[in-house]
Protein backbone atom coordinates (compact mmCIF):
# COMPACT_ATOMS: atom_id res chain seq x y z
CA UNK A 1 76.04 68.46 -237.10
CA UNK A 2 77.37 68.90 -240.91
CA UNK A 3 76.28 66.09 -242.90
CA UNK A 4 79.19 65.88 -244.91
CA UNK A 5 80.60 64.88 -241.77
CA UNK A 6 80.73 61.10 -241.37
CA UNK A 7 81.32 59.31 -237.71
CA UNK A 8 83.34 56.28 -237.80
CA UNK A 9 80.83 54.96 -235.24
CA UNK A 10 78.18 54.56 -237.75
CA UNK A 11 80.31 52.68 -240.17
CA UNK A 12 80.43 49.31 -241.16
CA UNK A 13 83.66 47.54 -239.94
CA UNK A 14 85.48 44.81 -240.06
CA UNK A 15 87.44 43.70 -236.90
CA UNK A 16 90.61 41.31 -237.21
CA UNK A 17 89.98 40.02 -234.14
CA UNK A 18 86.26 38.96 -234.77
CA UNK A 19 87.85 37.26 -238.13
CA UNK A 20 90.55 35.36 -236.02
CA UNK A 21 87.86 34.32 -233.04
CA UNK A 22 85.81 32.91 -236.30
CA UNK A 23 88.21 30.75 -237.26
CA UNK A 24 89.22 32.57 -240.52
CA UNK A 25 93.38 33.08 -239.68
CA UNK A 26 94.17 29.77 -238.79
CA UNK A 27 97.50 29.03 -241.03
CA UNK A 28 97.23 26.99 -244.52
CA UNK A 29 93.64 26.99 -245.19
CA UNK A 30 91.47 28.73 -247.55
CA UNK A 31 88.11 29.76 -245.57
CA UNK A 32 84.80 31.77 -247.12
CA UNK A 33 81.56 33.19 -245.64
CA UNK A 34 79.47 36.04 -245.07
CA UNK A 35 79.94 38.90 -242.71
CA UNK A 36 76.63 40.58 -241.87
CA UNK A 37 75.74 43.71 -240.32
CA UNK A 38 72.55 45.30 -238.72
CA UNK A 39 71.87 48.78 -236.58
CA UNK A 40 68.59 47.80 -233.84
CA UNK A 41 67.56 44.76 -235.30
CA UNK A 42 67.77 45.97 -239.04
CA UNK A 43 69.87 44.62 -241.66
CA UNK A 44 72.08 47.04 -242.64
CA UNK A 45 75.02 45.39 -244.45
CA UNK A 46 75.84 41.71 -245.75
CA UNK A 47 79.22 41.19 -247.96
CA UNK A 48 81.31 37.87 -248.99
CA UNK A 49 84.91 36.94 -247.78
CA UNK A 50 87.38 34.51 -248.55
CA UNK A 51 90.87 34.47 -246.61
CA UNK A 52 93.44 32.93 -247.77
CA UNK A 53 96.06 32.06 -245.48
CA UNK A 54 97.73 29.35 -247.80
CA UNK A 55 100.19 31.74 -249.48
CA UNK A 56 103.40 33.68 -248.34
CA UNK A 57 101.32 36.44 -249.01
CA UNK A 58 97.66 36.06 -246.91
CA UNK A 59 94.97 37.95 -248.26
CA UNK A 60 91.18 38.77 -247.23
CA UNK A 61 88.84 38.87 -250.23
CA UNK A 62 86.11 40.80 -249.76
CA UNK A 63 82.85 40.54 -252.52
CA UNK A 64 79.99 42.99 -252.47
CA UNK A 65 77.41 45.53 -254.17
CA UNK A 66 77.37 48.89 -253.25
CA UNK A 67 74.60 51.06 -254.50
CA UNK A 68 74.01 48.48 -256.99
CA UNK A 69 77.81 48.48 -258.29
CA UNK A 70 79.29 45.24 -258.15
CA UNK A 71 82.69 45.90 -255.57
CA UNK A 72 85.31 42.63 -255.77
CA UNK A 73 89.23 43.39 -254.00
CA UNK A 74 91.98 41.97 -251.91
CA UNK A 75 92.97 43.44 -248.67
CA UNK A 76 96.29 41.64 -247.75
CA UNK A 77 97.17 40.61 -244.25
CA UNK A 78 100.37 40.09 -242.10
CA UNK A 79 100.86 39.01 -239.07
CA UNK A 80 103.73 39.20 -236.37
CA UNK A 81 104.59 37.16 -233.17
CA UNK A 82 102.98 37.74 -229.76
CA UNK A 83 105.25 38.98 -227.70
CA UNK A 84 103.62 36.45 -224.88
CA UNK A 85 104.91 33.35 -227.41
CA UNK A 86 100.83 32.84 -227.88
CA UNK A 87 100.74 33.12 -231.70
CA UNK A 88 100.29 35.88 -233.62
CA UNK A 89 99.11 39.65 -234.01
CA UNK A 90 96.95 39.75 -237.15
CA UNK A 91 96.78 43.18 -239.09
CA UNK A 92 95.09 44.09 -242.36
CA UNK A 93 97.40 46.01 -244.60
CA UNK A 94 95.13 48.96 -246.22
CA UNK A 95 94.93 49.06 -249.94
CA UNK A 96 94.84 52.43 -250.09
CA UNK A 97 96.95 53.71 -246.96
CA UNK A 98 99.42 50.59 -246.47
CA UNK A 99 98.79 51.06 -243.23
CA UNK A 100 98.81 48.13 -240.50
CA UNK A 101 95.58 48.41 -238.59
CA UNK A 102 93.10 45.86 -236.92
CA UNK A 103 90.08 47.59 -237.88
CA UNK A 104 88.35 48.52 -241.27
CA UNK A 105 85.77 51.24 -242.13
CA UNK A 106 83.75 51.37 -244.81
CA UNK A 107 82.96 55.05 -245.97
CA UNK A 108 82.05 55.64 -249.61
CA UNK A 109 81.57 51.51 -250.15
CA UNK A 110 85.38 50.70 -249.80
CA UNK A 111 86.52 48.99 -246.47
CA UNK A 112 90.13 50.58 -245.53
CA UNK A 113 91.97 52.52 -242.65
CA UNK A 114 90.45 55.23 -241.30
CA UNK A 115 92.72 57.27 -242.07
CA UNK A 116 91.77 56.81 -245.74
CA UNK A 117 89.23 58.85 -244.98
CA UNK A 118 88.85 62.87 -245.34
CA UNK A 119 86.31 64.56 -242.96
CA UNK A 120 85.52 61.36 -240.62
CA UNK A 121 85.30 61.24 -236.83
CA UNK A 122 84.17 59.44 -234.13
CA UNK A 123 81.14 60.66 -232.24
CA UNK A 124 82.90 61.82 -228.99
CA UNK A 125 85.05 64.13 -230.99
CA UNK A 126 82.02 65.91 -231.67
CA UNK A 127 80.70 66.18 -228.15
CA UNK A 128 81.50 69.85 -226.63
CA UNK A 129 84.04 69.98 -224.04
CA UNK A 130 82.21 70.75 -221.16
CA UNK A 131 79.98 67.45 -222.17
CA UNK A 132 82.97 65.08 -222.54
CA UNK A 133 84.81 66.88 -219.52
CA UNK A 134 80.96 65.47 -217.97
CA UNK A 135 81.40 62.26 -219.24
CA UNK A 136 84.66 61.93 -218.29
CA UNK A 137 83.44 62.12 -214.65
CA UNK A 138 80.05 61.17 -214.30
CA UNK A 139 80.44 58.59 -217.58
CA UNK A 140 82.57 56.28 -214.41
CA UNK A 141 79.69 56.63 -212.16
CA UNK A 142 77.46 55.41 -214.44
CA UNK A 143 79.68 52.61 -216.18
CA UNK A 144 80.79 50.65 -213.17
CA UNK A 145 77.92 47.76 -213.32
CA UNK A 146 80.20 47.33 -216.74
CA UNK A 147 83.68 48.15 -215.10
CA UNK A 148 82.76 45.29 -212.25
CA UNK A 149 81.19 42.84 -214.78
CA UNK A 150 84.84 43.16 -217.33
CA UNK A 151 86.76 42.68 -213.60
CA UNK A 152 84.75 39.27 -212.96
CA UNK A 153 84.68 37.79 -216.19
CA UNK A 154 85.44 33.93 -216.93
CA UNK A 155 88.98 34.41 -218.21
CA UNK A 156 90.05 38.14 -216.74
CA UNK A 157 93.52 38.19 -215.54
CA UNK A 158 94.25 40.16 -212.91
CA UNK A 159 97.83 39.36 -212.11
CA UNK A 160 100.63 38.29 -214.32
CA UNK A 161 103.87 36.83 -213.52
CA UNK A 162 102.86 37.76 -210.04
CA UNK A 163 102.12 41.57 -210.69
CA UNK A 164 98.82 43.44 -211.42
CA UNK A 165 98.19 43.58 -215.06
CA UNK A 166 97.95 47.08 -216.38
CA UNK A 167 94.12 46.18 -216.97
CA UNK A 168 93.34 44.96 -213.99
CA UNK A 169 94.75 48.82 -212.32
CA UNK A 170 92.95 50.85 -215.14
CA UNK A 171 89.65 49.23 -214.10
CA UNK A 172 90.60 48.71 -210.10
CA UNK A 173 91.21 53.25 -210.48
CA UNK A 174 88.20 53.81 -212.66
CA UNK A 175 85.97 51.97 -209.46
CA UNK A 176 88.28 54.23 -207.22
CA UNK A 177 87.29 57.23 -208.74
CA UNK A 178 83.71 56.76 -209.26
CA UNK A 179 83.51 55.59 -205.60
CA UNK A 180 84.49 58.79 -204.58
CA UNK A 181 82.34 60.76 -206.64
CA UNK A 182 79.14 61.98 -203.97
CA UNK A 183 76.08 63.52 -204.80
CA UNK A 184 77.09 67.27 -203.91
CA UNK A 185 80.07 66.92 -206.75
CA UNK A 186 77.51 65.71 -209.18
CA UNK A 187 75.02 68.47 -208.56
CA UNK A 188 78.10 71.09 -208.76
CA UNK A 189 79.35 69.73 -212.29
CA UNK A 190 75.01 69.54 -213.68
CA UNK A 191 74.19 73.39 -212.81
């Protein structure tokens, strides 16, 4: 693979949601910590934030070195009303793109949308096709322990107002299908 190439799996990022489950969004406060990263057990990241959610105008400050150059900016926020009357939908408005997005990449030592970013992709999109057309069907077979543990956890919802959620179906088909896969089909699609 080309080097200059950079996979948006590998980055670091920053997920609103992981900020709102922390506490950080919760309306007129002004909250500051340290998000850290690390890749099998190493660290491989550590910056400072402060969100600010005080203002008419939130904002996530974000404080860090990288490669030894000090790196201190806003990223502002908004936010919009569930439409299940549960709060709201936080999104990070990119400095750079003014984008709305939920997640932030950080590729050449600034944390913004991805697509901020020139020659980036994620690691499937560099699979060939007859390996992701592979994955695609055996990747099923081998992912429903997962599919099965996502359908029985604590707070899964698997009807709402009395119909299926769309969830619940997308996982219910994915078992389908990879209960119908047999062992002749598998050896067709390997050789």
């Amino acid at each position: 693979m080309d080097r200059n190439i950079h996979l948006f799996d590998e980055a670091l990022q920053i997920h609103i949601s992981k900020l709102k489950g922390w506490g950080y969004l919760s309306p007129g406060q002004i909250m500051s910590g340290t998000l850290d990263w690390s890749r099998n057990g190493n660290p491989a990241g550590s910056i400072s934030i402060k969100v600010c959610t005080l203002d008419n105008q939130p904002c996530f400050e974000l404080d860090y070195n990288y490669r030894d150059e000090p790196r201190k900016y806003k990223v502002y926020l908004t936010s919009t009303p569930s439409n299940l009357n549960r709060g709201e939908i936080w999104y990070f408005i990119c400095p750079q793109t003014k984008k709305h997005c939920r997640k932030l990449y950080s590729i050449g030592g600034y944390f913004l949308h991805r697509e901020a970013f020139n020659g980036c992709m994620y690691e499937t999109q560099t699979q060939s096709k007859k390996y992701r057309q592979l994955d695609k069907t055996l990747g099923i077979y081998y992912r429903t322990d997962n599919l099965y543990s996502e359908l029985y956890k604590k707070h899964f919802k698997k009807t709402y107002a009395g119909k299926p959620t769309k969830r619940y179906l997308r996982i219910m088909g994915q078992i389908r299908k990879a209960e119908l896969l047999n062992i002749r089909d598998i050896e067709k699609m390997i050789f």
